[in-house]
PDB file of N, CA and C in Angstrom:
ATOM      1  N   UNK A   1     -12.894   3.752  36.229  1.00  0.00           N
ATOM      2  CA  UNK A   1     -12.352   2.439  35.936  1.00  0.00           C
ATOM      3  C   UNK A   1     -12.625   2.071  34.484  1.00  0.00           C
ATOM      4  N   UNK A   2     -13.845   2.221  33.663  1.00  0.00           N
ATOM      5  CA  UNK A   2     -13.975   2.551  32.807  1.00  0.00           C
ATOM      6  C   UNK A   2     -13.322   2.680  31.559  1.00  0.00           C
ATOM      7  N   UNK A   3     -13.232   4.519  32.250  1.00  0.00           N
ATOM      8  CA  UNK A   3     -12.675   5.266  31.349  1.00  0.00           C
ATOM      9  C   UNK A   3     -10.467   4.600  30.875  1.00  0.00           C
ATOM     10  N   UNK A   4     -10.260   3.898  31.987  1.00  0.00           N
ATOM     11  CA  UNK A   4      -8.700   3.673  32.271  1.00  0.00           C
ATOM     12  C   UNK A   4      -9.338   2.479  31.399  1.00  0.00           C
ATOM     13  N   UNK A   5      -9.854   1.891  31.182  1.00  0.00           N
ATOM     14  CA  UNK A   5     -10.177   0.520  30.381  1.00  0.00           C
ATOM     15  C   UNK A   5      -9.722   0.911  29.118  1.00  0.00           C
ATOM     16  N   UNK A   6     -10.827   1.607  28.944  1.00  0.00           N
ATOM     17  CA  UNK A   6     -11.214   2.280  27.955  1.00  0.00           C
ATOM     18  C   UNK A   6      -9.838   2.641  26.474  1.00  0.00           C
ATOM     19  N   UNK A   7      -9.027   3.603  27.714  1.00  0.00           N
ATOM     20  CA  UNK A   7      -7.521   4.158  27.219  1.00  0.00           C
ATOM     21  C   UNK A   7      -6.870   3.232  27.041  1.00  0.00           C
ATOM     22  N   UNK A   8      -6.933   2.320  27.732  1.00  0.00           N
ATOM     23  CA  UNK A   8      -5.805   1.260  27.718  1.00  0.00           C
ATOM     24  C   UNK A   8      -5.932   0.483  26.226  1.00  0.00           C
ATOM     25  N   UNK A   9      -7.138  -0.141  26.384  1.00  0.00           N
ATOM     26  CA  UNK A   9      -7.678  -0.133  24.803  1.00  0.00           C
ATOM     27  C   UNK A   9      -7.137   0.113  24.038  1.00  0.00           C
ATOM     28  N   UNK A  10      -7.605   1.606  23.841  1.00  0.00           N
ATOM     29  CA  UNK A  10      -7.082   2.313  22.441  1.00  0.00           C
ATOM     30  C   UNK A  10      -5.507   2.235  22.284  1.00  0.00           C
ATOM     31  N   UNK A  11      -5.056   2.707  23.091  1.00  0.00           N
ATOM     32  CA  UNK A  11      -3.676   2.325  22.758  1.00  0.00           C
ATOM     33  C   UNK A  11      -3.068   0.769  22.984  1.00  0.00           C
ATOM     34  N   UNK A  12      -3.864  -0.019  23.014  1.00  0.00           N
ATOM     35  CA  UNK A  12      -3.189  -1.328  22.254  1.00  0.00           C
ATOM     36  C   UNK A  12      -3.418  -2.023  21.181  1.00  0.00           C
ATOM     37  N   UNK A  13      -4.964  -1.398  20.644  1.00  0.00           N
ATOM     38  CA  UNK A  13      -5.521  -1.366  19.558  1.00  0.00           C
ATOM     39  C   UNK A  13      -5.328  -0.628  18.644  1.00  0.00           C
ATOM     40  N   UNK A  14      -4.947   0.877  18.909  1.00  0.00           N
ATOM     41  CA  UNK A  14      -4.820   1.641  18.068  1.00  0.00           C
ATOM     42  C   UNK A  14      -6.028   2.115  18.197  1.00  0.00           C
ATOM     43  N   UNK A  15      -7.296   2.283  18.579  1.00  0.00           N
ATOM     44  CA  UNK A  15      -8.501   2.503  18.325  1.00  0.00           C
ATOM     45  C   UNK A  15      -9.793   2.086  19.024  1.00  0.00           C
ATOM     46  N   UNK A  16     -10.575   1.927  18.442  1.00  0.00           N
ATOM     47  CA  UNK A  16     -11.940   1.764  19.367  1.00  0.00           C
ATOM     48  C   UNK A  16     -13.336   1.670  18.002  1.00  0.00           C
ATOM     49  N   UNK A  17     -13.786   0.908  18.105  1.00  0.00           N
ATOM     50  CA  UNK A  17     -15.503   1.106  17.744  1.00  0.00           C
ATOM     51  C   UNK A  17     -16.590   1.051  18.785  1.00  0.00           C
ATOM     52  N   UNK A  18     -17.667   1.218  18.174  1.00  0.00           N
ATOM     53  CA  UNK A  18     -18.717   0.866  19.526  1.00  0.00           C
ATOM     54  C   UNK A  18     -18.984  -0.343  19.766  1.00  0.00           C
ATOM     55  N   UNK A  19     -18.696  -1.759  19.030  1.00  0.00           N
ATOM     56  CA  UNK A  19     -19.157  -2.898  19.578  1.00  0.00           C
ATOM     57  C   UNK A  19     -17.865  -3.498  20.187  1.00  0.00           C
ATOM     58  N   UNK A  20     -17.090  -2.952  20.715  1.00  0.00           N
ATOM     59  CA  UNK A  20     -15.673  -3.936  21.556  1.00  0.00           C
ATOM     60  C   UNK A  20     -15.905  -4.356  22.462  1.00  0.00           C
ATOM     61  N   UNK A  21     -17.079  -3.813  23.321  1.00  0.00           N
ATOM     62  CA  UNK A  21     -17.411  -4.295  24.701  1.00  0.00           C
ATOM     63  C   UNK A  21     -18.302  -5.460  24.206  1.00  0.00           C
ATOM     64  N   UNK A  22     -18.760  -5.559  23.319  1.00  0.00           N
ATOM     65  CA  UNK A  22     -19.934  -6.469  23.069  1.00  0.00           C
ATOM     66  C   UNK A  22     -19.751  -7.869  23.529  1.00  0.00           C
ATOM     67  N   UNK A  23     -20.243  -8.612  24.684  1.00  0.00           N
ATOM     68  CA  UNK A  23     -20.069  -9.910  25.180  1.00  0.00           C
ATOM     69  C   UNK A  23     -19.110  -9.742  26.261  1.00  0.00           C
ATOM     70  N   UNK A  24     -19.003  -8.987  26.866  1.00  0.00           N
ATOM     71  CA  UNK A  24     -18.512  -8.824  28.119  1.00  0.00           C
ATOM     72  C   UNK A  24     -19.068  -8.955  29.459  1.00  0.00           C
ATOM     73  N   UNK A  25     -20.662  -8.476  29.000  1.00  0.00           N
ATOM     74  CA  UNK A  25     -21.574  -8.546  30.241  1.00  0.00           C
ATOM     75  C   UNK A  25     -21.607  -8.875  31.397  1.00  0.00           C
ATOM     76  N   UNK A  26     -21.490 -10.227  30.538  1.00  0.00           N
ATOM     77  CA  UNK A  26     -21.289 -11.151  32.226  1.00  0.00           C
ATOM     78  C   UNK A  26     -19.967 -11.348  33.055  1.00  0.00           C
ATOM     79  N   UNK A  27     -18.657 -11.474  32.408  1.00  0.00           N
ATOM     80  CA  UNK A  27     -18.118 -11.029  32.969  1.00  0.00           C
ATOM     81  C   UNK A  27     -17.668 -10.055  33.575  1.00  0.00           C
ATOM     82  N   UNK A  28     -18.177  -8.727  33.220  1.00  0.00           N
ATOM     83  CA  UNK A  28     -18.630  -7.457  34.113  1.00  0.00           C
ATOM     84  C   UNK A  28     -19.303  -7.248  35.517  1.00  0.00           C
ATOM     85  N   UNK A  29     -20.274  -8.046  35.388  1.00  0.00           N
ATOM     86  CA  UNK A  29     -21.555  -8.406  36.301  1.00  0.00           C
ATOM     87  C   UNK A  29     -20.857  -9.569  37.543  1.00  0.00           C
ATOM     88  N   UNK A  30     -20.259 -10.329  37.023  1.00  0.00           N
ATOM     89  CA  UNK A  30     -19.353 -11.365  37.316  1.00  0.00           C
ATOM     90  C   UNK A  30     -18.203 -11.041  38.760  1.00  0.00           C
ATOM     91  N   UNK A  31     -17.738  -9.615  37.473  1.00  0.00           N
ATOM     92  CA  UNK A  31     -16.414  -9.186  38.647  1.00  0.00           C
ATOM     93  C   UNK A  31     -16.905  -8.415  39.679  1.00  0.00           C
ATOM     94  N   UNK A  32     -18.361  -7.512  39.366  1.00  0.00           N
ATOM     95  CA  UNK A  32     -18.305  -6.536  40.388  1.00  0.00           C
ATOM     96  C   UNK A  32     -19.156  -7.614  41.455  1.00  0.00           C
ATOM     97  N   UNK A  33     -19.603  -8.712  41.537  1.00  0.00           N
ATOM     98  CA  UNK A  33     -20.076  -8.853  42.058  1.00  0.00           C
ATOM     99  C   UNK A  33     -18.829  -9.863  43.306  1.00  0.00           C
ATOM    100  N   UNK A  34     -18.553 -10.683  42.435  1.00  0.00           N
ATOM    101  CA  UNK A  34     -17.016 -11.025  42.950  1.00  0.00           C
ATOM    102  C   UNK A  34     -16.468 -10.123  43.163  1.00  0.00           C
ATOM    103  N   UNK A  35     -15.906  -9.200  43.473  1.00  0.00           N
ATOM    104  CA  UNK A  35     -15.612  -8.424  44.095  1.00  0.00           C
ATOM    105  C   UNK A  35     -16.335  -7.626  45.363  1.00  0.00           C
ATOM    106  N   UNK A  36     -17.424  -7.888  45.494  1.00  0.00           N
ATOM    107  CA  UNK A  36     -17.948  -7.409  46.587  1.00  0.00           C
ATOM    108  C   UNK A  36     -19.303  -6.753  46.503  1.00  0.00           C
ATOM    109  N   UNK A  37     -19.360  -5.978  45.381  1.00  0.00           N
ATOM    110  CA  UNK A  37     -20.379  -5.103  45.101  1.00  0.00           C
ATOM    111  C   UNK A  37     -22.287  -5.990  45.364  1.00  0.00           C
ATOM    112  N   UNK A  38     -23.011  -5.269  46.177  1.00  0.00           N
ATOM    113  CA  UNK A  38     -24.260  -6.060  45.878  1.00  0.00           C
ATOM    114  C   UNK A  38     -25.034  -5.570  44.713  1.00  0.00           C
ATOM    115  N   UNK A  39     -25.698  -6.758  44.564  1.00  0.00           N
ATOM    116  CA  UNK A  39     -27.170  -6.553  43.679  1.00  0.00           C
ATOM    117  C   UNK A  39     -27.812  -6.127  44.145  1.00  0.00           C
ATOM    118  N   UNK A  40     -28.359  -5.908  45.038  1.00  0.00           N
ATOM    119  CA  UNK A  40     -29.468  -5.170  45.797  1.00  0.00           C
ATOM    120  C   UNK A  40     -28.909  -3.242  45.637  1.00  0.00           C
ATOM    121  N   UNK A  41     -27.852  -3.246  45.806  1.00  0.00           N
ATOM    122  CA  UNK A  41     -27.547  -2.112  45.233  1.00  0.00           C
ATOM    123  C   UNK A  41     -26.768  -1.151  47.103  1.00  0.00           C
ATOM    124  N   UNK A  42     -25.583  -0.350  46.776  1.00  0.00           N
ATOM    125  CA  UNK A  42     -25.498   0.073  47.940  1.00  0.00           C
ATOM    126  C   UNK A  42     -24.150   0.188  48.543  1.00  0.00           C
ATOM    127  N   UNK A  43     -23.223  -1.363  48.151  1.00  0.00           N
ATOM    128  CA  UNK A  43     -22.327  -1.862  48.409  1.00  0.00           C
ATOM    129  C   UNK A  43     -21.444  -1.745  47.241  1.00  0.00           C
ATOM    130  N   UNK A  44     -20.349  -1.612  47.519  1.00  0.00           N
ATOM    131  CA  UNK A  44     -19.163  -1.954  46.383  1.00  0.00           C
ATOM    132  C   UNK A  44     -18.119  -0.768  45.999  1.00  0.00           C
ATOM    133  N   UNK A  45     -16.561  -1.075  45.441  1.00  0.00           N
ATOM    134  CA  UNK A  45     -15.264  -0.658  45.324  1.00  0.00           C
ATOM    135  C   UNK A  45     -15.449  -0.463  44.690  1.00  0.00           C
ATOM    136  N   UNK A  46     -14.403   0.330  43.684  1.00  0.00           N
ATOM    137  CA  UNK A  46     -13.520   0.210  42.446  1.00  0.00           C
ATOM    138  C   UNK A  46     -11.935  -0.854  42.807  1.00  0.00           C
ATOM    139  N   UNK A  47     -11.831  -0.855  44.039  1.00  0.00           N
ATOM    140  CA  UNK A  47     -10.880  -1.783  44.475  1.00  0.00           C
ATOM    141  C   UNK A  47     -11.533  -3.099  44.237  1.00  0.00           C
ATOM    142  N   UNK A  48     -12.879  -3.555  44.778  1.00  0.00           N
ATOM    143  CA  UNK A  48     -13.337  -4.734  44.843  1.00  0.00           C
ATOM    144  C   UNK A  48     -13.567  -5.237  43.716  1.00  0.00           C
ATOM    145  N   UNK A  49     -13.863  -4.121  42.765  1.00  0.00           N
ATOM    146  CA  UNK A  49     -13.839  -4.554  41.137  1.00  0.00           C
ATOM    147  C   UNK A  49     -12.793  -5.094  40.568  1.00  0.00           C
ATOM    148  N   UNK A  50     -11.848  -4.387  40.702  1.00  0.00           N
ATOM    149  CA  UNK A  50     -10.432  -4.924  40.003  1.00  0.00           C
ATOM    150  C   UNK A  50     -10.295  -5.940  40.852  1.00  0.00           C
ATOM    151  N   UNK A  51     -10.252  -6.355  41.838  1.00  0.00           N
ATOM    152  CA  UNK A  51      -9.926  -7.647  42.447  1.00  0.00           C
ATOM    153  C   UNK A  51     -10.758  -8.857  41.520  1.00  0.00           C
ATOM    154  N   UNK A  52     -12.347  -8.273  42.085  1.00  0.00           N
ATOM    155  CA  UNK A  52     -13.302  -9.345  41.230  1.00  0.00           C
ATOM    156  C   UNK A  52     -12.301  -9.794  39.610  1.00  0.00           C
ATOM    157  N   UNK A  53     -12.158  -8.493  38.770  1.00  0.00           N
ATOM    158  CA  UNK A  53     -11.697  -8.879  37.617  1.00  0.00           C
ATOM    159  C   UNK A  53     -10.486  -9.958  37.288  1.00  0.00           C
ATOM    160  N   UNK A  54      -9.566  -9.379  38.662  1.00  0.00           N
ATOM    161  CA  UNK A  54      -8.343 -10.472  38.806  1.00  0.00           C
ATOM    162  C   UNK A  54      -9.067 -11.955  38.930  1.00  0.00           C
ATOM    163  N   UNK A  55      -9.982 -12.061  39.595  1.00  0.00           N
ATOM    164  CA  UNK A  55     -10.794 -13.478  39.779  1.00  0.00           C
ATOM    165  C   UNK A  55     -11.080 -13.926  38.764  1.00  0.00           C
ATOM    166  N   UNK A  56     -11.894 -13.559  37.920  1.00  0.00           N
ATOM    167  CA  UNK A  56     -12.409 -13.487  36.778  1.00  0.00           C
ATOM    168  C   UNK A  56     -12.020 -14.027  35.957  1.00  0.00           C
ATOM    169  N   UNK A  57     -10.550 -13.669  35.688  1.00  0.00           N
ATOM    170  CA  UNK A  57      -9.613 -13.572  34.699  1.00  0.00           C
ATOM    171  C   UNK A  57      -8.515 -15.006  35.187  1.00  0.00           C
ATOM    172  N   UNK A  58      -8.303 -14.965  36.593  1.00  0.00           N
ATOM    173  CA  UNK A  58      -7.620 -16.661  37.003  1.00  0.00           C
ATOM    174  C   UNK A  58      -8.794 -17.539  36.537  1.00  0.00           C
ATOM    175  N   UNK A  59      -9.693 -17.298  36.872  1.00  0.00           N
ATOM    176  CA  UNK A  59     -10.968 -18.557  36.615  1.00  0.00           C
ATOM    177  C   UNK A  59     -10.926 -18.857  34.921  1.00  0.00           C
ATOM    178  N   UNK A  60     -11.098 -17.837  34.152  1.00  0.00           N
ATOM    179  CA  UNK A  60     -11.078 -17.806  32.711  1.00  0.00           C
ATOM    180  C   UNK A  60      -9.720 -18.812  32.335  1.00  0.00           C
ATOM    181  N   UNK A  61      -8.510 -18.219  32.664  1.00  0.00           N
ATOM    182  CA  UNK A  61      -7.053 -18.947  32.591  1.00  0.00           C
ATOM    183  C   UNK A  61      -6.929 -20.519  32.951  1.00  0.00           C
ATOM    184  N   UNK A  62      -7.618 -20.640  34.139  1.00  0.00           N
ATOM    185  CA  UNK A  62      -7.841 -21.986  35.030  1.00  0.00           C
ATOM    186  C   UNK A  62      -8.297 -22.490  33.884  1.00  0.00           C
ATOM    187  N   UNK A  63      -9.611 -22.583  33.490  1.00  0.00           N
ATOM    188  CA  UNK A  63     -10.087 -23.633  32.473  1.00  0.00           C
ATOM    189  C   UNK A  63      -9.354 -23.800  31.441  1.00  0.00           C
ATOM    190  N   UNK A  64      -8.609 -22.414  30.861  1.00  0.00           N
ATOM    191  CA  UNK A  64      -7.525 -23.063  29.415  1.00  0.00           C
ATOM    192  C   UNK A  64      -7.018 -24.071  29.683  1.00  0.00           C
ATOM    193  N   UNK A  65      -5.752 -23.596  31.548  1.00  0.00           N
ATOM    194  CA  UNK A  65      -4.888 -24.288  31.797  1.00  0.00           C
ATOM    195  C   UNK A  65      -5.614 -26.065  31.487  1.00  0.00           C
ATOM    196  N   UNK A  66      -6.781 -25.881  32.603  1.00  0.00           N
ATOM    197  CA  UNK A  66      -6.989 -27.617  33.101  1.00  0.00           C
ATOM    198  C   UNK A  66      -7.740 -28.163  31.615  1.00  0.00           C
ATOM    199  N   UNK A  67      -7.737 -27.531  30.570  1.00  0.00           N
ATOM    200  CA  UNK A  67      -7.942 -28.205  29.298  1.00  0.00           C
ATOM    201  C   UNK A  67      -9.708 -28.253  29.076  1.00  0.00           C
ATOM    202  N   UNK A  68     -10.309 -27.437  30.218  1.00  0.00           N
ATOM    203  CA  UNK A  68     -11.637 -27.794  29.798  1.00  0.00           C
ATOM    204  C   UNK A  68     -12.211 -26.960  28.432  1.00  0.00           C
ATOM    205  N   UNK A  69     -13.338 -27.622  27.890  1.00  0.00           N
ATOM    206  CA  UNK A  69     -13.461 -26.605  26.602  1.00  0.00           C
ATOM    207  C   UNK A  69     -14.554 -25.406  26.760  1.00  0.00           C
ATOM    208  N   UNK A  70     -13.685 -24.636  26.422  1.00  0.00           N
ATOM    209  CA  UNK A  70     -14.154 -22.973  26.818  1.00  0.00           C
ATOM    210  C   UNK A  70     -15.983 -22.701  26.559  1.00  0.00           C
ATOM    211  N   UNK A  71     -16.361 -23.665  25.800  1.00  0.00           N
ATOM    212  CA  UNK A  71     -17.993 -23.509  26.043  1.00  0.00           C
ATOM    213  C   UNK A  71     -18.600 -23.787  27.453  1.00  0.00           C
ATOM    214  N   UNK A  72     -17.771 -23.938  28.444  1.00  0.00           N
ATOM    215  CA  UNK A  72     -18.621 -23.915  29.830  1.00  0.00           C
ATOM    216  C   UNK A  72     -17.412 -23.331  30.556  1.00  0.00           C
ATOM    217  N   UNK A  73     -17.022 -21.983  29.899  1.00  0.00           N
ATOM    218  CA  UNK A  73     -16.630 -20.832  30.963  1.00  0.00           C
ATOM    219  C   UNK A  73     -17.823 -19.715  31.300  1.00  0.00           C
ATOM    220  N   UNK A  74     -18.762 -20.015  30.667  1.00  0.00           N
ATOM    221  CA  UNK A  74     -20.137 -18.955  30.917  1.00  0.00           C
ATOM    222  C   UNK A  74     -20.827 -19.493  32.259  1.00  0.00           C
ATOM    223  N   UNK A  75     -20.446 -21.069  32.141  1.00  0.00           N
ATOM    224  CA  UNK A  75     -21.492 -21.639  33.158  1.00  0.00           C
ATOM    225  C   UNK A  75     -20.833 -21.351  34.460  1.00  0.00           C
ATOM    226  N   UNK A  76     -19.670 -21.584  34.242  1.00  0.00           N
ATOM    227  CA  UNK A  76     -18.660 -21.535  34.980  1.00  0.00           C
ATOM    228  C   UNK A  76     -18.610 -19.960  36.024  1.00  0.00           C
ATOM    229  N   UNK A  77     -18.879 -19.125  35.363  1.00  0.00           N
ATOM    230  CA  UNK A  77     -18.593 -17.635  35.566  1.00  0.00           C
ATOM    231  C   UNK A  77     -20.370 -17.510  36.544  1.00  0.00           C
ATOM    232  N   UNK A  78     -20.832 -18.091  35.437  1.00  0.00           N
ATOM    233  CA  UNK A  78     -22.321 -17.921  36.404  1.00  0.00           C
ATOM    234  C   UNK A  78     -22.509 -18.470  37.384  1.00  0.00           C
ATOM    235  N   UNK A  79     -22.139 -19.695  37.980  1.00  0.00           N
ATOM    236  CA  UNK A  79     -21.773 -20.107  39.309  1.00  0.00           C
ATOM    237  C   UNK A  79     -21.250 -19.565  40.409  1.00  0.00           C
ATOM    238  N   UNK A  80     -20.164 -19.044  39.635  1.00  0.00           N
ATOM    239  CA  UNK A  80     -19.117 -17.427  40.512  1.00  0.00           C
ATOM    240  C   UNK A  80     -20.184 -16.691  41.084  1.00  0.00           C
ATOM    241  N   UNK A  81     -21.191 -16.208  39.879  1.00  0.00           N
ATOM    242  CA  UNK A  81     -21.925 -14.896  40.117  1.00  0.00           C
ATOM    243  C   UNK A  81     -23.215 -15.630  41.443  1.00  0.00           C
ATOM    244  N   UNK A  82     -23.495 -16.861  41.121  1.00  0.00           N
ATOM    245  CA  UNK A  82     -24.771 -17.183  42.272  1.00  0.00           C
ATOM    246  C   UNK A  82     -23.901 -17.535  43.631  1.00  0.00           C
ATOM    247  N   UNK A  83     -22.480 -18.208  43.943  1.00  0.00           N
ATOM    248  CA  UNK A  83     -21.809 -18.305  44.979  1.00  0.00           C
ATOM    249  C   UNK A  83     -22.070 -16.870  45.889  1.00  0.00           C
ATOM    250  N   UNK A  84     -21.480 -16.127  44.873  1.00  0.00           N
ATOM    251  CA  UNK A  84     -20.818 -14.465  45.320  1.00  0.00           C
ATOM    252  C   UNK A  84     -21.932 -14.270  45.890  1.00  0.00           C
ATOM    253  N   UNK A  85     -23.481 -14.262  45.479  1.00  0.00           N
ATOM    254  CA  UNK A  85     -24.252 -13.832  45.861  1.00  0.00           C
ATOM    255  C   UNK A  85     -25.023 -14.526  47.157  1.00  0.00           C
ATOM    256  N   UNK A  86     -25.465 -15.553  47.053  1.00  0.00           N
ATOM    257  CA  UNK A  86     -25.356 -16.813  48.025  1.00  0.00           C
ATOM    258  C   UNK A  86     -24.608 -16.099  49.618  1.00  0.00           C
ATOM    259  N   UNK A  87     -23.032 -16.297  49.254  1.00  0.00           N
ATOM    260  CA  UNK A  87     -22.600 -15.732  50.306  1.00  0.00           C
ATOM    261  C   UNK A  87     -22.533 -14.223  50.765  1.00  0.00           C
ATOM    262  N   UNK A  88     -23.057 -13.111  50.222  1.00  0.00           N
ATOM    263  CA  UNK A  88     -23.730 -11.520  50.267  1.00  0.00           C
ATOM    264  C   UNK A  88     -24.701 -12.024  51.180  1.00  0.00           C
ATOM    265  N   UNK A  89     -25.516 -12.642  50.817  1.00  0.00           N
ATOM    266  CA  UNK A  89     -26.929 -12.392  50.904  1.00  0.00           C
ATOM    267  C   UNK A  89     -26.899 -13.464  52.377  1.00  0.00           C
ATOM    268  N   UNK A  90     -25.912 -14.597  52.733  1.00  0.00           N
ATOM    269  CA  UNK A  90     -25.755 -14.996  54.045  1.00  0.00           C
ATOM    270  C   UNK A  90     -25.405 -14.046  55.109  1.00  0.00           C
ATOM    271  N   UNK A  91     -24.115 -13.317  54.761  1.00  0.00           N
ATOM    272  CA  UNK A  91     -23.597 -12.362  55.393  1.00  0.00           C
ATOM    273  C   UNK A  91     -24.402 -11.301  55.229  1.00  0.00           C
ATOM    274  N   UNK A  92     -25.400 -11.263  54.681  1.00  0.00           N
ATOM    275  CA  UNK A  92     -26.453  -9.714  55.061  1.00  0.00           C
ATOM    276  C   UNK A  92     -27.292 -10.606  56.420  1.00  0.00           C
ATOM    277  N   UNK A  93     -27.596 -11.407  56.694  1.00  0.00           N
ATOM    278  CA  UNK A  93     -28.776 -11.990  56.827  1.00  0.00           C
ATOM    279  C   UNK A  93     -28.204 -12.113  58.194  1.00  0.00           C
ATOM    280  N   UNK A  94     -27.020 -12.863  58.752  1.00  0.00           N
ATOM    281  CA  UNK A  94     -25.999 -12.518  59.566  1.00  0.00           C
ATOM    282  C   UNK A  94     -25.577 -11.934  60.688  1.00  0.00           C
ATOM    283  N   UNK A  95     -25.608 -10.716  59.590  1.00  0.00           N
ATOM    284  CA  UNK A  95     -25.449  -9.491  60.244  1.00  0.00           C
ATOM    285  C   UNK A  95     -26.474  -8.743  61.063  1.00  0.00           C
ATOM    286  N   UNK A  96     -27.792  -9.172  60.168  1.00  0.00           N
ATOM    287  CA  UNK A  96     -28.973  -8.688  60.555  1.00  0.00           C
ATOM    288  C   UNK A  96     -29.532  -8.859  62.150  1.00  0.00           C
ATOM    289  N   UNK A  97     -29.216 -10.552  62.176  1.00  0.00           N
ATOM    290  CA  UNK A  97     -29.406 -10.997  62.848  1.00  0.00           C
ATOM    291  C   UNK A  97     -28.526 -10.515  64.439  1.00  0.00           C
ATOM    292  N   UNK A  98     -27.668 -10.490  64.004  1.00  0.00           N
ATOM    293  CA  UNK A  98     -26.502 -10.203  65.024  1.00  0.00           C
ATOM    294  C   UNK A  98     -26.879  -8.455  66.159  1.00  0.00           C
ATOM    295  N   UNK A  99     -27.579  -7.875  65.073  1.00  0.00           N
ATOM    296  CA  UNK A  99     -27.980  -6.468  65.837  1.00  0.00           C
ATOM    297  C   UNK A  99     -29.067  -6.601  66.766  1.00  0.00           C
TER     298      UNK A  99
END
């Protein structure tokens, strides 16, 4: 997934350095987790990723659209990331229970 990033990149850039990813992090962390993947480690797509990213990326859009100012799309994204997890970590707990 990556690597298809990666390509896609270069050919719309023309190119690549090493700091392009730089400040992506969290929205990285963001999608795989929105998408499904746990923190605890174990769980997770390359489908659930690209979904997460589609999320990611409406949420990012959402705030242009509704005019808010883009200094609290971090906070914004980090909320995503404690929800996502919040509800993992219900549905582990859940489940646990259920056996």
């Amino acid at each position: 997934l990556a690597g298809l990033s990666a390509s896609m990149m270069c050919g719309y850039f023309g190119g690549s350095s090493s700091g392009d990813g730089s400040g992506y992090e969290l929205r990285v962390i963001a999608a795989s987790v929105v998408g499904g993947a746990s923190l605890s480690g174990g769980r997770g797509s390359p489908l659930g990723a690209m979904l997460g990213a589609i999320v990611m990326q409406l949420i990012d859009n959402g705030i242009v659209v509704l005019g808010i100012d883009s200094n609290y799309t971090n906070i914004v994204i980090g909320l995503a990331i404690v929800l996502a997890v919040v509800v993992d970590q219900t549905k582990t707990r859940l489940f646990a229970k259920a056996r």
